[in-house]
Every structure is written in C-alpha cells, then in structure tokens.
Protein backbone atom coordinates (compact mmCIF):
# COMPACT_ATOMS: atom_id res chain seq x y z
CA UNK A 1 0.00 0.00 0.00
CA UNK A 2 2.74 2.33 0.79
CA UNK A 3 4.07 1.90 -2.64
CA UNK A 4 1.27 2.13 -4.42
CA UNK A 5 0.36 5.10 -2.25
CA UNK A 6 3.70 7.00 -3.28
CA UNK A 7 2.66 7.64 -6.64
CA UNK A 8 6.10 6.92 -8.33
CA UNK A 9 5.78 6.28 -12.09
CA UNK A 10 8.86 4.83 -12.49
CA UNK A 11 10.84 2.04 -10.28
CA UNK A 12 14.68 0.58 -10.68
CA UNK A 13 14.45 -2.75 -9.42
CA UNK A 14 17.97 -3.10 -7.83
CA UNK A 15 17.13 -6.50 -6.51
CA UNK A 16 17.41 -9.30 -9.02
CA UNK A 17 14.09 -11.41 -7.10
CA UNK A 18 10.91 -12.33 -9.00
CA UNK A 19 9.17 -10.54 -5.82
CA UNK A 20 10.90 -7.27 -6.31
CA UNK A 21 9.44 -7.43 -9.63
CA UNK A 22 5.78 -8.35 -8.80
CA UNK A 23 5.87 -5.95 -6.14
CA UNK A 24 6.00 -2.86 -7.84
CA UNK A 25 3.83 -4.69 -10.65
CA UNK A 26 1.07 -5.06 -8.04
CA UNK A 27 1.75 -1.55 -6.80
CA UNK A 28 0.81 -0.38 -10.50
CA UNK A 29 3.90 1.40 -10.95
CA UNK A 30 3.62 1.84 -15.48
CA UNK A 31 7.75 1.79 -15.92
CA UNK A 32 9.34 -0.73 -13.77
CA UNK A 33 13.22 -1.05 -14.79
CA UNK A 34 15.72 -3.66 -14.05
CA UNK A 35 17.84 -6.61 -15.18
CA UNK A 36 16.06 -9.51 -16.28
CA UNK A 37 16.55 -11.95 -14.10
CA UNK A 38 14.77 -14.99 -12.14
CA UNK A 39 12.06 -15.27 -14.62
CA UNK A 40 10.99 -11.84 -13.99
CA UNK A 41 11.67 -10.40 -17.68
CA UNK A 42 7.60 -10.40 -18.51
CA UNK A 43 7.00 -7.84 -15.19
CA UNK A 44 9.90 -5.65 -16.05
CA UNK A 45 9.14 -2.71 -18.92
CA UNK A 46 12.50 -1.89 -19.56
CA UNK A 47 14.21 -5.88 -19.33
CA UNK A 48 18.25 -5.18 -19.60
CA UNK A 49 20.49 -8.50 -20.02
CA UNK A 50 22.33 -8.74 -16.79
CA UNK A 51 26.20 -8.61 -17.36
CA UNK A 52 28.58 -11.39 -16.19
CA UNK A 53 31.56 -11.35 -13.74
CA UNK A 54 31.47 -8.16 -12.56
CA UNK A 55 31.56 -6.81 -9.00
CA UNK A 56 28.50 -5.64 -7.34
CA UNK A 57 29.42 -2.01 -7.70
CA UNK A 58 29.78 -2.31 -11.50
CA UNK A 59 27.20 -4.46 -11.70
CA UNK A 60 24.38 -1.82 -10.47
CA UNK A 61 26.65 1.16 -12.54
CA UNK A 62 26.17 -1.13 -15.60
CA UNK A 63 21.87 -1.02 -14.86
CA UNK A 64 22.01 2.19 -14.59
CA UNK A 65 24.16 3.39 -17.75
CA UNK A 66 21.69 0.93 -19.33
CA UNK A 67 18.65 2.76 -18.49
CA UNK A 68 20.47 5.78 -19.20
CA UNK A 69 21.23 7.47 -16.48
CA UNK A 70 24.47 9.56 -15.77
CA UNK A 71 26.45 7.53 -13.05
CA UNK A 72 28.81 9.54 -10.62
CA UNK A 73 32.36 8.46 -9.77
CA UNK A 74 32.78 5.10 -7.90
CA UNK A 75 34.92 6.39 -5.02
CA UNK A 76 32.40 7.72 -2.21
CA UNK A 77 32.06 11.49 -2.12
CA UNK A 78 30.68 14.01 0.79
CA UNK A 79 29.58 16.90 0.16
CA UNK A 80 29.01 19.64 2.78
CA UNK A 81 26.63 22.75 2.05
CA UNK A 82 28.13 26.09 1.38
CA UNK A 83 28.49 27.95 4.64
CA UNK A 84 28.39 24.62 7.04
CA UNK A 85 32.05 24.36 7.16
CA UNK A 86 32.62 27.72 8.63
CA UNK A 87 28.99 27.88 11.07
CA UNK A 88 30.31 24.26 12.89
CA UNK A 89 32.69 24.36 15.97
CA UNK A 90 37.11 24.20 15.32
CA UNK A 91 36.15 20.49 16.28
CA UNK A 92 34.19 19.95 13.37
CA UNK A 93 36.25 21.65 10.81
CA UNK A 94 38.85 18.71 10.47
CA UNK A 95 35.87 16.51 10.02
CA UNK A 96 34.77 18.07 6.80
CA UNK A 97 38.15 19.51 5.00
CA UNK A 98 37.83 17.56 2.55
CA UNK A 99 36.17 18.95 -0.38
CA UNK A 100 34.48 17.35 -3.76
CA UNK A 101 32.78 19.08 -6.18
CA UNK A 102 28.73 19.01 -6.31
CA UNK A 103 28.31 17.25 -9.74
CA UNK A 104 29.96 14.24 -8.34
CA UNK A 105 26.37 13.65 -6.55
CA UNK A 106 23.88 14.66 -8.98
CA UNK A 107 22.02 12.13 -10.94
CA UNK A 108 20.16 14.57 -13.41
CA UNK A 109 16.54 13.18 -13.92
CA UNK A 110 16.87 9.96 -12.31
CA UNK A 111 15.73 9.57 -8.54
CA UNK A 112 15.80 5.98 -6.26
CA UNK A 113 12.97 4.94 -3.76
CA UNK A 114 14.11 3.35 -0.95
C-alpha cells in the first residue's frame, strides 16, 4: 500500500528477485526497470540483459548506464553545504576539509525509492 500510495511512475528494481518485480507490478507502478533476471523479464518494462563477472558495484553502474542514467564516480564522495564548514565548531572543521565538487552527486533526472 505504501508503494502504491507513493505515486512513483517509475521504479529501478535493484534486486534481481521475481518478488521485487511483482511488487512494484502489483503496486501499479507503469515503468518498472531492471535486469532480467529470475524469470521476472515479462513484469519488467524496460528488461536489460544482466552482465557477467562483474563486482557488485559495476554491476548496479552497468543497470544504470543501461537505463540511461548519468552515473557519478565510484569512489564515495561528501559533500558539505556552502556555509556549514565555517557555522560548525574548530572540532568539526577537520571533520569536513575535505572537499568534492557538487556534480559528483547529482544524478540529473533519475531519482531511487528506498
């Protein structure tokens, strides 16, 4: 109910299970996305061929580039608002000197449902 309820038109299945699949099916979610595995291929809309062999990073980069959507750089990333830096405590500071730029996080038009 809570899925149906969020009104999401679109859903990437990152789970490879049948049930993922029939869940947002039975949720009536129109475009559900993801590789098409466990005999699941018939619920998906957009079916990709799942790759072989790679880790589970790439794996899940590899959906994604094949739904096309941008992906971001594999190495984690943090990104602190403008202005927080300099409002925390000295403490603090240390914590966040390390700086990466804002495009490293932003997956332009494609959101995730968790």
């Amino acid at each position: 109910e809570a899925l149906r309820a969020s009104g999401a038109d679109v859903a990437i299945l990152f789970p490879n299970s049948f049930a993922s699949a029939w869940l947002v099916r039975r949720a009536g979610i129109a475009e559900r996305w993801g590789y098409a595995t466990d005999w699941r291929g018939r619920l998906l809309t957009r079916a990709i061929p799942p790759p072989a062999g790679l880790h589970q990073v790439e794996y899940y980069r590899h959906l994604v580039h094949a739904l096309g959507c941008p992906n971001g750089p594999v190495e984690p990333r943090v990104v602190v608002p403008d202005g927080a830096i300099t409002a925390a405590p000295s403490w603090r500071r240390a914590v966040f000197s390390i700086k990466s730029p804002r495009s490293s996080l932003e997956f332009r038009g494609c959101g995730a449902l968790a």
